[in-house]
Protein backbone atom coordinates (compact mmCIF):
# COMPACT_ATOMS: atom_id res chain seq x y z
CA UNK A 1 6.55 19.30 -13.18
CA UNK A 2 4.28 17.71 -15.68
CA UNK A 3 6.75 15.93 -17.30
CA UNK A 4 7.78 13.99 -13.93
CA UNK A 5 3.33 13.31 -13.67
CA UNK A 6 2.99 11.47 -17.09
CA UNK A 7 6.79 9.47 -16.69
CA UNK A 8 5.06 8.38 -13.14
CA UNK A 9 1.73 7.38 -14.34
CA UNK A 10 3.87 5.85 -17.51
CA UNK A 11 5.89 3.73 -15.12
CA UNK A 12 2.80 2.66 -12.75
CA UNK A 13 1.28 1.40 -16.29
CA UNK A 14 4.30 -0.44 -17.26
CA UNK A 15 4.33 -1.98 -13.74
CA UNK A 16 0.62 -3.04 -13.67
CA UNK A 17 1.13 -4.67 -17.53
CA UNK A 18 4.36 -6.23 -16.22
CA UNK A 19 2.73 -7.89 -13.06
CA UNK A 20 -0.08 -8.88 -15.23
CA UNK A 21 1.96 -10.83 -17.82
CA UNK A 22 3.89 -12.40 -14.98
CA UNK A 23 0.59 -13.53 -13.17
CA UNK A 24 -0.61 -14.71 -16.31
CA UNK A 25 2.64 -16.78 -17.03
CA UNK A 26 3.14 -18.31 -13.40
CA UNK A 27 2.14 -21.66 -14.61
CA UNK A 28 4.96 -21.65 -17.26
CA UNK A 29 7.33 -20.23 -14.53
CA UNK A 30 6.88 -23.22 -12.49
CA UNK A 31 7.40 -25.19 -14.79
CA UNK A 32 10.33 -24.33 -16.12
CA UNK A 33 11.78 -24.08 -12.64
CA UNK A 34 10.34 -27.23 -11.66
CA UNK A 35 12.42 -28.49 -14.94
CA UNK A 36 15.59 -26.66 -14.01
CA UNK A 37 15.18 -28.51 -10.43
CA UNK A 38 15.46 -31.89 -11.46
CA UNK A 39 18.15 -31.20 -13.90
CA UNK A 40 20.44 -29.65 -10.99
CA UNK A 41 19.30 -32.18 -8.66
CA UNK A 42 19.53 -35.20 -10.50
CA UNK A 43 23.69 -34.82 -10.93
């Protein structure tokens, strides 16, 4: 029963750090989607 505690609050960690480094990366995101865009687009 403990075991199945600390693997939860592990995960909910993981998922906060995860959303965090993905916040903190949505400019580069953009821009590589933005990039990926044009180079579909433009054939």
């Amino acid at each position: 029963m403990e075991l199945i505690l600390v693997l939860k609050i592990f995960l909910i960690i993981c998922v906060i750090v995860a959303l965090y480094a993905i916040i903190r990366n949505l400019d580069i995101i953009k821009i590589i989607l933005i990039y990926w865009k044009d180079l579909i687009l433009r054939k």
